[in-house]
C-alpha atoms as a PDB file:
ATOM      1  CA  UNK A   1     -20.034  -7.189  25.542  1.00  0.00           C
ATOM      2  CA  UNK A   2     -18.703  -9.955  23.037  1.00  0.00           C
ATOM      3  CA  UNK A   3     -22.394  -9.450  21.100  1.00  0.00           C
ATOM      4  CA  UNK A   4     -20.792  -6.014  20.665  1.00  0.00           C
ATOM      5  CA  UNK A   5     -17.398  -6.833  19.572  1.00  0.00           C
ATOM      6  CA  UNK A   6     -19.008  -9.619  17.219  1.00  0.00           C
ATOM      7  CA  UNK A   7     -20.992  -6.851  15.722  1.00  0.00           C
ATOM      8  CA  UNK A   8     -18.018  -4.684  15.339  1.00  0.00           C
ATOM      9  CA  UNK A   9     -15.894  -6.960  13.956  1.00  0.00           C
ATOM     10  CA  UNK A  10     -18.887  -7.907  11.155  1.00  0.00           C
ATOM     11  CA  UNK A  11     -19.422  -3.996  10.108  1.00  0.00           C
ATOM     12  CA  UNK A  12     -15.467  -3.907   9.672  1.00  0.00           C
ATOM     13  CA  UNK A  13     -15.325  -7.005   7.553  1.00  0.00           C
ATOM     14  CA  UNK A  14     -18.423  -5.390   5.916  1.00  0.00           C
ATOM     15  CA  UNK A  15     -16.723  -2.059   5.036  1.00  0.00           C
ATOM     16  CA  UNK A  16     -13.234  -3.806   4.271  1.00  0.00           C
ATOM     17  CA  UNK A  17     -15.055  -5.744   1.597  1.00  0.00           C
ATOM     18  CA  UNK A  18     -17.184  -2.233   0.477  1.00  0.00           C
ATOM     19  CA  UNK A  19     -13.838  -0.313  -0.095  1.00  0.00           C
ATOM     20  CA  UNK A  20     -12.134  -3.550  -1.861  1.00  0.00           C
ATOM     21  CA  UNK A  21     -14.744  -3.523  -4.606  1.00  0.00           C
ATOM     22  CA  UNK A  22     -14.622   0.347  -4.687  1.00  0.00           C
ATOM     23  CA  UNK A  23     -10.705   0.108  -5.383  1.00  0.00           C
ATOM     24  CA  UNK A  24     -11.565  -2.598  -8.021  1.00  0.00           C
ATOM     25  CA  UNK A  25     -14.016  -0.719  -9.655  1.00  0.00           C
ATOM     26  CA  UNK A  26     -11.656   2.878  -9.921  1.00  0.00           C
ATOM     27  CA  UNK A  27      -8.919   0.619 -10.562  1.00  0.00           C
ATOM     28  CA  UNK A  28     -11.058  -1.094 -13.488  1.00  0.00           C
ATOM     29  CA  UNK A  29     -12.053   2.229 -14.853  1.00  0.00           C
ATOM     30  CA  UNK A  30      -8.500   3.814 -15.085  1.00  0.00           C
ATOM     31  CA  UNK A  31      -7.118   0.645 -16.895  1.00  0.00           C
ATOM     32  CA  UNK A  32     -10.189   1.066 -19.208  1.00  0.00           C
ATOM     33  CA  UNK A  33     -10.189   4.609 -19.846  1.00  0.00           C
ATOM     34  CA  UNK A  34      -6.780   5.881 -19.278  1.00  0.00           C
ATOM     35  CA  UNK A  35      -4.317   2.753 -20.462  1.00  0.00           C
ATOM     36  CA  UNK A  36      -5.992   0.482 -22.884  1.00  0.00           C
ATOM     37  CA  UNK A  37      -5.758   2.761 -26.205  1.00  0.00           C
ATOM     38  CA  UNK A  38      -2.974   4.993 -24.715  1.00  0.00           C
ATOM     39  CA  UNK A  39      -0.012   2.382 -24.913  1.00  0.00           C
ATOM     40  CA  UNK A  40       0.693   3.253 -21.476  1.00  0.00           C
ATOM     41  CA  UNK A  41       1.355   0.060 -18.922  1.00  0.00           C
ATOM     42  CA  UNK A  42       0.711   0.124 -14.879  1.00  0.00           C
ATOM     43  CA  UNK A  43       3.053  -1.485 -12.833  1.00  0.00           C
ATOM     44  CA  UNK A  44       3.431  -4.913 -11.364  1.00  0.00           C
ATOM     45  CA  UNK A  45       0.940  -7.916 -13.100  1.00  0.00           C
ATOM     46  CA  UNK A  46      -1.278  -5.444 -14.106  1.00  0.00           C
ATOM     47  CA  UNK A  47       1.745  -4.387 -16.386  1.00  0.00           C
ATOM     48  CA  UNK A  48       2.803  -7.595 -17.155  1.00  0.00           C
ATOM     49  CA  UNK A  49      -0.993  -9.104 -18.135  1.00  0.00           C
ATOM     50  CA  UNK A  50      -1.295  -5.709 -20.318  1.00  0.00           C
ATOM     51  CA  UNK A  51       1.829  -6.315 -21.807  1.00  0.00           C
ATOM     52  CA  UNK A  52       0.896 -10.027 -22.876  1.00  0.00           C
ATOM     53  CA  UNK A  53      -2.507  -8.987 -24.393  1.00  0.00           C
ATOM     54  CA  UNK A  54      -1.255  -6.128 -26.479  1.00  0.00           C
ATOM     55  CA  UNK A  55       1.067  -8.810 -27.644  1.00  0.00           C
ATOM     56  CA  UNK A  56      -1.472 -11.668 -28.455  1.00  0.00           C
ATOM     57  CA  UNK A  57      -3.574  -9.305 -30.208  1.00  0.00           C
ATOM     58  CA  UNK A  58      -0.648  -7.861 -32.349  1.00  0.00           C
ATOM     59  CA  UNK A  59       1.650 -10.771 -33.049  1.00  0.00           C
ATOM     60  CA  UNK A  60      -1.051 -13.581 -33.377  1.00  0.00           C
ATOM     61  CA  UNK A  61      -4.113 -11.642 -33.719  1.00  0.00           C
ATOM     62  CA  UNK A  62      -5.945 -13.208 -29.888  1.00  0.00           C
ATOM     63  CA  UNK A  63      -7.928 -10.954 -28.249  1.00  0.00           C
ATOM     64  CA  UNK A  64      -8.428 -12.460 -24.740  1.00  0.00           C
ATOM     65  CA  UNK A  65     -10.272 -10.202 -21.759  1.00  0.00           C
ATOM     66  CA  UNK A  66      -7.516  -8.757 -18.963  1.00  0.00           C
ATOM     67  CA  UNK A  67      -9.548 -11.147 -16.488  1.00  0.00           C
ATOM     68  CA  UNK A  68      -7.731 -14.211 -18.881  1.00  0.00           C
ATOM     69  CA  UNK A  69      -4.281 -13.910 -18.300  1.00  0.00           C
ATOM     70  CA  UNK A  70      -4.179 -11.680 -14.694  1.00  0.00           C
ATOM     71  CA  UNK A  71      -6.002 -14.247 -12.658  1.00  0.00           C
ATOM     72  CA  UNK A  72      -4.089 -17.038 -13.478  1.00  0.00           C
ATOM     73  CA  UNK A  73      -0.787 -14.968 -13.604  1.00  0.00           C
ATOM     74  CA  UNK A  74      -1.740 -14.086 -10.047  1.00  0.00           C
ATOM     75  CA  UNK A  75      -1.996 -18.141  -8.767  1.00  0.00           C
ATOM     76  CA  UNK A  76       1.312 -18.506  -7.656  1.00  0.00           C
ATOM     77  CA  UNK A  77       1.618 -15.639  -5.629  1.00  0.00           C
ATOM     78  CA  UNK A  78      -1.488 -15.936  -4.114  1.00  0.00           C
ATOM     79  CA  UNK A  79      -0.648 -19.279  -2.731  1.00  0.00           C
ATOM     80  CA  UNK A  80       2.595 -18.118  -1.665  1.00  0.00           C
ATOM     81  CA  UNK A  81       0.965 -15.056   0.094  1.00  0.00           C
ATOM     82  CA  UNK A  82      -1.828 -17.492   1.528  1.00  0.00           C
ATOM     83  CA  UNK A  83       0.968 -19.608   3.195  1.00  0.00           C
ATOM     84  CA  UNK A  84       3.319 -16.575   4.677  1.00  0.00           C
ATOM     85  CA  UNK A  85       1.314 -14.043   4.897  1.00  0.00           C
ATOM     86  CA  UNK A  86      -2.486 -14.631   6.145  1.00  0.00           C
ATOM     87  CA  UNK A  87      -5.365 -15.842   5.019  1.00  0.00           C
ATOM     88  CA  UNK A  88      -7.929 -13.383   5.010  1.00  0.00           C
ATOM     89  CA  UNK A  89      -5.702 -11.253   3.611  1.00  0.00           C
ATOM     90  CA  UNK A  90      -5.172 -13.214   0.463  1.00  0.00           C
ATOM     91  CA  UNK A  91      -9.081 -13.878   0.197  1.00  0.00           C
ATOM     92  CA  UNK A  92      -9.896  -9.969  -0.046  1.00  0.00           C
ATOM     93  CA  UNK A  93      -6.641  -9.829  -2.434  1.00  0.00           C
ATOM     94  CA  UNK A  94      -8.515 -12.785  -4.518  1.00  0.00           C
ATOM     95  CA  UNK A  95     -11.609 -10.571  -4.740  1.00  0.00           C
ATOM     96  CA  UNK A  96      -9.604  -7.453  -5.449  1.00  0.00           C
ATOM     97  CA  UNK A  97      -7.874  -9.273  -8.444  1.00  0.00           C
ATOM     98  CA  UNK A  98     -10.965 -11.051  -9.967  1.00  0.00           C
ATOM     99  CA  UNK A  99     -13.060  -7.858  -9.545  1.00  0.00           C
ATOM    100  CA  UNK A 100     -10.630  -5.219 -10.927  1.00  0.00           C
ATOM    101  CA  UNK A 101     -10.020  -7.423 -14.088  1.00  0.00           C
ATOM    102  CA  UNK A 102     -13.177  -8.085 -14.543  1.00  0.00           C
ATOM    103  CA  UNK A 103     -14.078  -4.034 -14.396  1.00  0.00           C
ATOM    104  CA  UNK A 104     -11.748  -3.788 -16.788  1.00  0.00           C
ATOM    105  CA  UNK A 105     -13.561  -5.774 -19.215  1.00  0.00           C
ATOM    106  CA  UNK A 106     -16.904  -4.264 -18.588  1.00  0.00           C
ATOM    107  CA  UNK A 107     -16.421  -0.465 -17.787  1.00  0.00           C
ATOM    108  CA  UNK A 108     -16.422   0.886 -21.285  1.00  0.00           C
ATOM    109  CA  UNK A 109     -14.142   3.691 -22.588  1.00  0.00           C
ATOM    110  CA  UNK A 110     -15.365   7.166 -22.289  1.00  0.00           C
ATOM    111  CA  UNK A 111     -12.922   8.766 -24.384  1.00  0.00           C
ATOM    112  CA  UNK A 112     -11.886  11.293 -21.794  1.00  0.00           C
ATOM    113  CA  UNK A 113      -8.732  12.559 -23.451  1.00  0.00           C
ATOM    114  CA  UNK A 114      -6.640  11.541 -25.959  1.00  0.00           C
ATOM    115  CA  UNK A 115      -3.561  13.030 -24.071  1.00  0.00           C
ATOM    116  CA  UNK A 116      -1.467  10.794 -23.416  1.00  0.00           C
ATOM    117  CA  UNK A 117       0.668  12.892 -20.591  1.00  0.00           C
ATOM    118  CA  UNK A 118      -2.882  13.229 -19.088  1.00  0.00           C
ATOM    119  CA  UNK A 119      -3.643   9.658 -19.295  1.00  0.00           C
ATOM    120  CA  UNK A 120      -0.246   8.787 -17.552  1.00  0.00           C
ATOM    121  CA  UNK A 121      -0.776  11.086 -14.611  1.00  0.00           C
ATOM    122  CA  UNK A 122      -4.082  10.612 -13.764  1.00  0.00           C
ATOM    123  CA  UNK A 123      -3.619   7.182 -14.649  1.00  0.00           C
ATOM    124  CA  UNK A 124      -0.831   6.957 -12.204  1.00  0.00           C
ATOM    125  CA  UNK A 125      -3.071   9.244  -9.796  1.00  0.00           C
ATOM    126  CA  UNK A 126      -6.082   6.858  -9.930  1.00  0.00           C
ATOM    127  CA  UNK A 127      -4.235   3.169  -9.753  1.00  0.00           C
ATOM    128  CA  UNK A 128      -2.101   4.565  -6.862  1.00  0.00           C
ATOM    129  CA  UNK A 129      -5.200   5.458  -4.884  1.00  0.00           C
ATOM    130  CA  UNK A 130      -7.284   2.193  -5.841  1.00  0.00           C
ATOM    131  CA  UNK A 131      -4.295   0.134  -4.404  1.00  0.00           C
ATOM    132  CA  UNK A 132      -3.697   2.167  -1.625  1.00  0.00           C
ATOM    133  CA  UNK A 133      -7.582   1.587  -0.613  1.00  0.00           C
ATOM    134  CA  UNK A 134      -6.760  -1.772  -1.265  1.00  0.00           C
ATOM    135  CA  UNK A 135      -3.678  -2.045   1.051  1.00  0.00           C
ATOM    136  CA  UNK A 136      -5.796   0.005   4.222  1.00  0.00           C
ATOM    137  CA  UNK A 137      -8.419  -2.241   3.272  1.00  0.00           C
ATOM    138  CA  UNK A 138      -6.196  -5.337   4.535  1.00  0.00           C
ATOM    139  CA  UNK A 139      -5.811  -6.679   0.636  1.00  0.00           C
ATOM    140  CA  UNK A 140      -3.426  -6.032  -2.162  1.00  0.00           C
ATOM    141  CA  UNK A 141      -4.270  -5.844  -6.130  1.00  0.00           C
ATOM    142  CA  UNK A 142      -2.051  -8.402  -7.411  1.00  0.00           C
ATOM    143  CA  UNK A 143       1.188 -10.625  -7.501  1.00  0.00           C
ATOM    144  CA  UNK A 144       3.806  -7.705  -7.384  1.00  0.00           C
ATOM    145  CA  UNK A 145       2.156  -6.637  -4.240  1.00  0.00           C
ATOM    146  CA  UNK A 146       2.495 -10.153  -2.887  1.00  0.00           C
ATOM    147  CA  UNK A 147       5.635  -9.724  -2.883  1.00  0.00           C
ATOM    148  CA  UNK A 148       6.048  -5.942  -1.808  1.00  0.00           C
ATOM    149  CA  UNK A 149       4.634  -6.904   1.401  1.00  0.00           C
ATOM    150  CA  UNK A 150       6.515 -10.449   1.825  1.00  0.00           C
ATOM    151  CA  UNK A 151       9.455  -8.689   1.515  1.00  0.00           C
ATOM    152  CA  UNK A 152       8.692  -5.815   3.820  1.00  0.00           C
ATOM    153  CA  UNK A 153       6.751  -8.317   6.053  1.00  0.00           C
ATOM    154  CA  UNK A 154      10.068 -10.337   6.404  1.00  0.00           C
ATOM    155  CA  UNK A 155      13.203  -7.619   6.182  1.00  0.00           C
ATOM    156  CA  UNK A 156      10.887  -4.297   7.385  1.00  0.00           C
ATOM    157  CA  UNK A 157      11.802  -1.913   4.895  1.00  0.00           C
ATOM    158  CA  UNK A 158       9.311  -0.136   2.620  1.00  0.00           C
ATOM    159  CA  UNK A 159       9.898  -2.186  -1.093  1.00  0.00           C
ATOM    160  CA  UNK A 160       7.844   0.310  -3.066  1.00  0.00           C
ATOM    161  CA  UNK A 161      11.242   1.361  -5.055  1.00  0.00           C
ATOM    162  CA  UNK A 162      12.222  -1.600  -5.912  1.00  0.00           C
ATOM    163  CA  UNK A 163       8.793  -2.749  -7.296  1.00  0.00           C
ATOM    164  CA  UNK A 164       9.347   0.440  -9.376  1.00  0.00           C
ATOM    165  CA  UNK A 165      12.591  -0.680 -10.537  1.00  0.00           C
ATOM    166  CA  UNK A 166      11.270  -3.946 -11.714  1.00  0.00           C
ATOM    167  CA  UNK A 167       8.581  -2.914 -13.864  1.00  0.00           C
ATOM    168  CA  UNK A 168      11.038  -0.763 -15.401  1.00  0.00           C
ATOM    169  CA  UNK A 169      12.501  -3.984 -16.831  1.00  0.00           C
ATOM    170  CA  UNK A 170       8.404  -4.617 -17.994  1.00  0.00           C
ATOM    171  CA  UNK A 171       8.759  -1.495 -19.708  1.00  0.00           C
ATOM    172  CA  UNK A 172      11.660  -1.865 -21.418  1.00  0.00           C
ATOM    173  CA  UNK A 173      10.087  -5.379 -22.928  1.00  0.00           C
ATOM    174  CA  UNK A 174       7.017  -2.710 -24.212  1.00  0.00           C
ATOM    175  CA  UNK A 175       9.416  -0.442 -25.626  1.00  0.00           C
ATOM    176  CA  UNK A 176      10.923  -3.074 -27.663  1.00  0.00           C
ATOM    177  CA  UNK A 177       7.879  -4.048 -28.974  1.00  0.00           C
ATOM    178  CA  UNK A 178       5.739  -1.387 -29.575  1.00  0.00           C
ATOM    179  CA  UNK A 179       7.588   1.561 -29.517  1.00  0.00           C
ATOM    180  CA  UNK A 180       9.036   3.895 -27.095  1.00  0.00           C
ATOM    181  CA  UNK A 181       6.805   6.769 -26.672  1.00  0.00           C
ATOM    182  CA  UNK A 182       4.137   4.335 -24.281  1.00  0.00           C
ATOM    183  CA  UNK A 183       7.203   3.066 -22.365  1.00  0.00           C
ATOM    184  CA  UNK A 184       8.343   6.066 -21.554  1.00  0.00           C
ATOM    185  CA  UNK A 185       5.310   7.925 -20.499  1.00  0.00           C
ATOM    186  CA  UNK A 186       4.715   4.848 -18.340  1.00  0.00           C
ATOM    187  CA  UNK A 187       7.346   5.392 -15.933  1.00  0.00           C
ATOM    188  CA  UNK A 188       5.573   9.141 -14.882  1.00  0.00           C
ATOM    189  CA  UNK A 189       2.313   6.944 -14.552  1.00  0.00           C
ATOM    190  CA  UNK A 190       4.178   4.381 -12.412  1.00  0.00           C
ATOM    191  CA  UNK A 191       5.870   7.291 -10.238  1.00  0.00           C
ATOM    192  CA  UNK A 192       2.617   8.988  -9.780  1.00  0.00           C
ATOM    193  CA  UNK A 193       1.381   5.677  -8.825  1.00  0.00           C
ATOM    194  CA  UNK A 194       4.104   5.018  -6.332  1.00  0.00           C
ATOM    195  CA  UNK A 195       4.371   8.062  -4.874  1.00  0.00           C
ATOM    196  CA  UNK A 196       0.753   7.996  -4.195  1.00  0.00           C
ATOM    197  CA  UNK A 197       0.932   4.821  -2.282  1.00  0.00           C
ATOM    198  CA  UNK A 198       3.822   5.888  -0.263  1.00  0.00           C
ATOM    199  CA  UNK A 199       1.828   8.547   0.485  1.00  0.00           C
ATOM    200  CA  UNK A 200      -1.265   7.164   1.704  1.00  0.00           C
ATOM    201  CA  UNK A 201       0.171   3.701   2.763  1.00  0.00           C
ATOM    202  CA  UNK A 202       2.642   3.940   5.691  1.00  0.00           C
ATOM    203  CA  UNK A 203       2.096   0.805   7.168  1.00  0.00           C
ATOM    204  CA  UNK A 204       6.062  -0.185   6.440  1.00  0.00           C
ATOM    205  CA  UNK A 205       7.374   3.290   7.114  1.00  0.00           C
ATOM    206  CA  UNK A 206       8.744   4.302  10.549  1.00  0.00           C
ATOM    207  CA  UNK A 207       9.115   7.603  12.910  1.00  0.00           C
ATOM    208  CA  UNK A 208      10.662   7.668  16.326  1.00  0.00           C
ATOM    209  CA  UNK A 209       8.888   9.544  18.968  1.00  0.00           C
ATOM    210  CA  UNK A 210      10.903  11.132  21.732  1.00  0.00           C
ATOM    211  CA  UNK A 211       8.757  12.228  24.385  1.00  0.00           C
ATOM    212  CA  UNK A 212       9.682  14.548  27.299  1.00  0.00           C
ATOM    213  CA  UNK A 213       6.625  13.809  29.886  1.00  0.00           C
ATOM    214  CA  UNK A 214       6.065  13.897  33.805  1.00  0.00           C
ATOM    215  CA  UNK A 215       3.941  10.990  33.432  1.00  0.00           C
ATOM    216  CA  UNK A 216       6.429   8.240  31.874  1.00  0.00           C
ATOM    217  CA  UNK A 217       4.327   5.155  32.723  1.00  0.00           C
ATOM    218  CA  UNK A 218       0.665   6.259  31.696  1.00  0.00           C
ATOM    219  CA  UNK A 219       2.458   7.395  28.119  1.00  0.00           C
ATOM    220  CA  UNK A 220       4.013   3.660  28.195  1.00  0.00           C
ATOM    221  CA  UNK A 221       0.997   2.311  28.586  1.00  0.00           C
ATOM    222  CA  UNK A 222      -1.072   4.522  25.611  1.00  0.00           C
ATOM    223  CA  UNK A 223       1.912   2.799  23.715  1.00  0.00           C
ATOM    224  CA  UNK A 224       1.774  -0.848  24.526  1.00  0.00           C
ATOM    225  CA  UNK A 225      -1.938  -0.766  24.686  1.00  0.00           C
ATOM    226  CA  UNK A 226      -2.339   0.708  20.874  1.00  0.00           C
ATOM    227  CA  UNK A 227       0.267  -0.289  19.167  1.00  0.00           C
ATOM    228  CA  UNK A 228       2.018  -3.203  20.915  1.00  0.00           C
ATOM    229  CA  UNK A 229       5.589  -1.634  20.724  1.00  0.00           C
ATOM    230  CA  UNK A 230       7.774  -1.134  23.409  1.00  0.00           C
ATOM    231  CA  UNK A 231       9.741   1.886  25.013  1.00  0.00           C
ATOM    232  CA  UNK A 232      12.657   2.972  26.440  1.00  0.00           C
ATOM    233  CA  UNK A 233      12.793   5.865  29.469  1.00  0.00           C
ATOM    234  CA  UNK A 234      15.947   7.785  29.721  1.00  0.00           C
ATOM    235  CA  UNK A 235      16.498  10.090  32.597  1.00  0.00           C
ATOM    236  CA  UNK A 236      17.664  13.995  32.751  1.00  0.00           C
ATOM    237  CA  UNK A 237      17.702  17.377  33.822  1.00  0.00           C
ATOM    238  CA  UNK A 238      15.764  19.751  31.786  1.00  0.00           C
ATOM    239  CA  UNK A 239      17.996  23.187  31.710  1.00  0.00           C
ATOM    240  CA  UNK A 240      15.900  25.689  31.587  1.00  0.00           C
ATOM    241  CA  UNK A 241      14.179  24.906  34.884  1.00  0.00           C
ATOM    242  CA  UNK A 242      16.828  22.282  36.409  1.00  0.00           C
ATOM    243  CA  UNK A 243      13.991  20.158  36.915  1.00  0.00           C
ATOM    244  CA  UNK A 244      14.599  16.066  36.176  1.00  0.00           C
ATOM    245  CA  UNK A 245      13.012  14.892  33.088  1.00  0.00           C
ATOM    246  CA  UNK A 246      11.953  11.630  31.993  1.00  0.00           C
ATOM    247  CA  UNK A 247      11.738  10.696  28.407  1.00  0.00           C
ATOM    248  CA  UNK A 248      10.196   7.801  26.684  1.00  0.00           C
ATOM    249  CA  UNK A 249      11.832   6.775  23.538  1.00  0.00           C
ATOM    250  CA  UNK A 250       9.613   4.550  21.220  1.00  0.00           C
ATOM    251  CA  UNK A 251       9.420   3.375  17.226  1.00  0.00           C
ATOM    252  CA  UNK A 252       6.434   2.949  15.556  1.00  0.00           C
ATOM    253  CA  UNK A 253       4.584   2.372  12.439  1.00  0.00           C
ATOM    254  CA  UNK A 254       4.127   5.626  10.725  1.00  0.00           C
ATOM    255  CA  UNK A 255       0.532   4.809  10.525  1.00  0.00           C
ATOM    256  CA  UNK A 256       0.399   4.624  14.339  1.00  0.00           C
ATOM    257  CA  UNK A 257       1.481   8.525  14.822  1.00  0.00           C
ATOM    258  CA  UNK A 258      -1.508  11.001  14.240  1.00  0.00           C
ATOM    259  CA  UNK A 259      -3.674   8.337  16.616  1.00  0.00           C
ATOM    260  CA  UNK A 260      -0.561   8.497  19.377  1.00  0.00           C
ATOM    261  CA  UNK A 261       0.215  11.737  19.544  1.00  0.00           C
ATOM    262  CA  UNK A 262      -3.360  12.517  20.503  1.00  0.00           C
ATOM    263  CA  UNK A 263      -3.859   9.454  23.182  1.00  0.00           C
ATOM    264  CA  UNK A 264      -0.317  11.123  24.381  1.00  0.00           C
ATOM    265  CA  UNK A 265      -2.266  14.545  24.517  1.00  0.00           C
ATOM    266  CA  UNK A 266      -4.419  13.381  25.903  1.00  0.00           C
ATOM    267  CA  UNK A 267      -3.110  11.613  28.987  1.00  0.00           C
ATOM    268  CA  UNK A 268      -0.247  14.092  28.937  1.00  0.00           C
ATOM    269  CA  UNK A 269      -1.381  18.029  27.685  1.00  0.00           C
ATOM    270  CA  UNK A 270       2.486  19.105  29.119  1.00  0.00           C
ATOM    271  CA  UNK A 271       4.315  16.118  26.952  1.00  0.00           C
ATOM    272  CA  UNK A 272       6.655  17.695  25.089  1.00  0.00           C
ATOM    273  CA  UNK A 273       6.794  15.206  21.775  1.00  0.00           C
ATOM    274  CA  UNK A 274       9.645  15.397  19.182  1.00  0.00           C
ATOM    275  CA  UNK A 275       8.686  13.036  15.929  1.00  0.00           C
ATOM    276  CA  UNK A 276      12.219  11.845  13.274  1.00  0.00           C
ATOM    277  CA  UNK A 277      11.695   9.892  10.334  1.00  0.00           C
ATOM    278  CA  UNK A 278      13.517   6.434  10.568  1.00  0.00           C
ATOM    279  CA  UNK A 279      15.377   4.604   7.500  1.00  0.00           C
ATOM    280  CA  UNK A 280      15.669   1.459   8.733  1.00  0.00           C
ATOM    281  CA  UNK A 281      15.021  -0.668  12.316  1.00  0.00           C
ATOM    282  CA  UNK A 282      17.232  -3.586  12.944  1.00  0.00           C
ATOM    283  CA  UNK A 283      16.051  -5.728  16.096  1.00  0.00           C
ATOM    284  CA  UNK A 284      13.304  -6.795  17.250  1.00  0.00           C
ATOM    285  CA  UNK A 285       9.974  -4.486  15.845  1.00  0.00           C
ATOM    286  CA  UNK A 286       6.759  -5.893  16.283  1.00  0.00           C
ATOM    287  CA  UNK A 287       4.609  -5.633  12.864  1.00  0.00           C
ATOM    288  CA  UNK A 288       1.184  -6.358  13.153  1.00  0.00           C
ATOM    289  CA  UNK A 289      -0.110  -9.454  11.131  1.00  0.00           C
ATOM    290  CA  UNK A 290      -1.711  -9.857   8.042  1.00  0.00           C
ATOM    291  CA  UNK A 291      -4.525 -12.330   8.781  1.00  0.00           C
END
């Protein structure tokens, strides 16, 4: 049994690794191919490294490779996220950022369009699914994300907007310098981007689950055993049959939902299971660990 679970846990750290250099490599690619030429910038220190080499190369006439200025840009926050955060998660991140810069050195430019509305959405489409990959892959692509998930890691609220608002203030730094078509088109790339991530990544997101069951403690228990939240049962009288009803009232990741509501299935076919959308959670709500 624990040559089993050994084996297990290598093929996951096997495929987490796999989809991190996948993400890099997309992520590499749309840089390359849909931002370099375009004067469009991505968000976070992608942005900000993209930023700073446009102006080297214009202002003092440096060309220096993305890979120059994002890895070191990304030190600090990786030490910060090594310390709070978790360690394994801020090695993957390390290979994430060192691979994806270096991609986008090496992948050359295939001239797909010259567009540049294109270029921002797909652009936005393509960086927003390389991160999200990233995120599901226990890893992040940079600093900004660092400190997306510190903050959502300590205060449990999804920071995704107000990333977006500060590389707004990026932008505005772009515009001043180069113009204000790029900037502007930016901000749909960075939407699509975000939008894409809050899409696929719900890790920070919540939904309550009210479920109406005759088998309270056996749904408890497909709760506590996958997710490690708690529950509450509340007693009633359905109406219709003025039978007493037991309901068990739990939050969980959003993440956690599609994989619950069949374990409740199936321990429960008759649960009757009603699924709201929560803002915010103050208390105590377990989040699972970064490590």
């Amino acid at each position: 049994m624990k040559k089993k679970l050994r084996i297990s846990d290598i093929t996951r750290e096997v495929w987490h690794i796999v989809c991190i250099i996948f993400a890099a490599a997309i992520y590499g690619f749309s840089i390359n191919n849909f931002l370099h030429g375009s004067g469009l910038l991505s968000g976070g220190f992608t942005g900000i490294s993209l930023l700073g080499q446009n102006a080297l190369k214009q202002f003092a006439g440096i060309e220096l490779p993305l890979s120059a200025i994002y890895i070191p840009l990304n030190a600090v926050p990786a030490i910060l996220a090594f310390k709070f955060i978790g360690k394994r998660f801020t090695i993957y991140s390390l290979i994430m950022i060192v691979l994806s810069s270096t991609f986008a050195d090496l992948i050359p430019n295939f001239h797909l369009t010259n567009d540049i509305l294109l270029c921002a959405v797909f652009g936005g489409i393509i960086n927003g699914t390389a991160i999200s990959i990233c995120l599901l892959s226990n890893a992040t692509s940079g600093g900004a994300d660092f400190i997306s998930i510190f903050i959502s890691e300590k205060y449990g609220k999804d920071a995704w907007n107000y990333i977006f608002a500060g590389n707004v203030v990026v932008l505005v730094c772009s515009g001043i310098l180069f113009g204000w078509r790029g900037a502007m088109y930016s901000i749909i790339l960075q939407y699509c981007s975000t939008m894409i991530i809050q899409m696929l990544y719900k890790r920070y997101q919540k939904q309550t689950m009210y479920i109406i069951t005759d088998k309270p403690q056996k749904v408890y228990d497909v709760i506590k055993e996958n997710t490690n939240h708690d529950a509450t049962l509340f007693k009633g009288v359905g109406f219709y049959m003025g039978r007493e009803k037991n309901m068990v009232y739990s939050v969980v990741s959003s993440d956690e939902i599609r994989m619950l509501v069949a374990k409740i299935k199936n321990t429960d076919p008759a649960a009757f299971i009603n699924i709201v959308k929560s803002e915010e959670v103050s208390g105590n709500f377990y989040r699972r660990p970064n490590n």
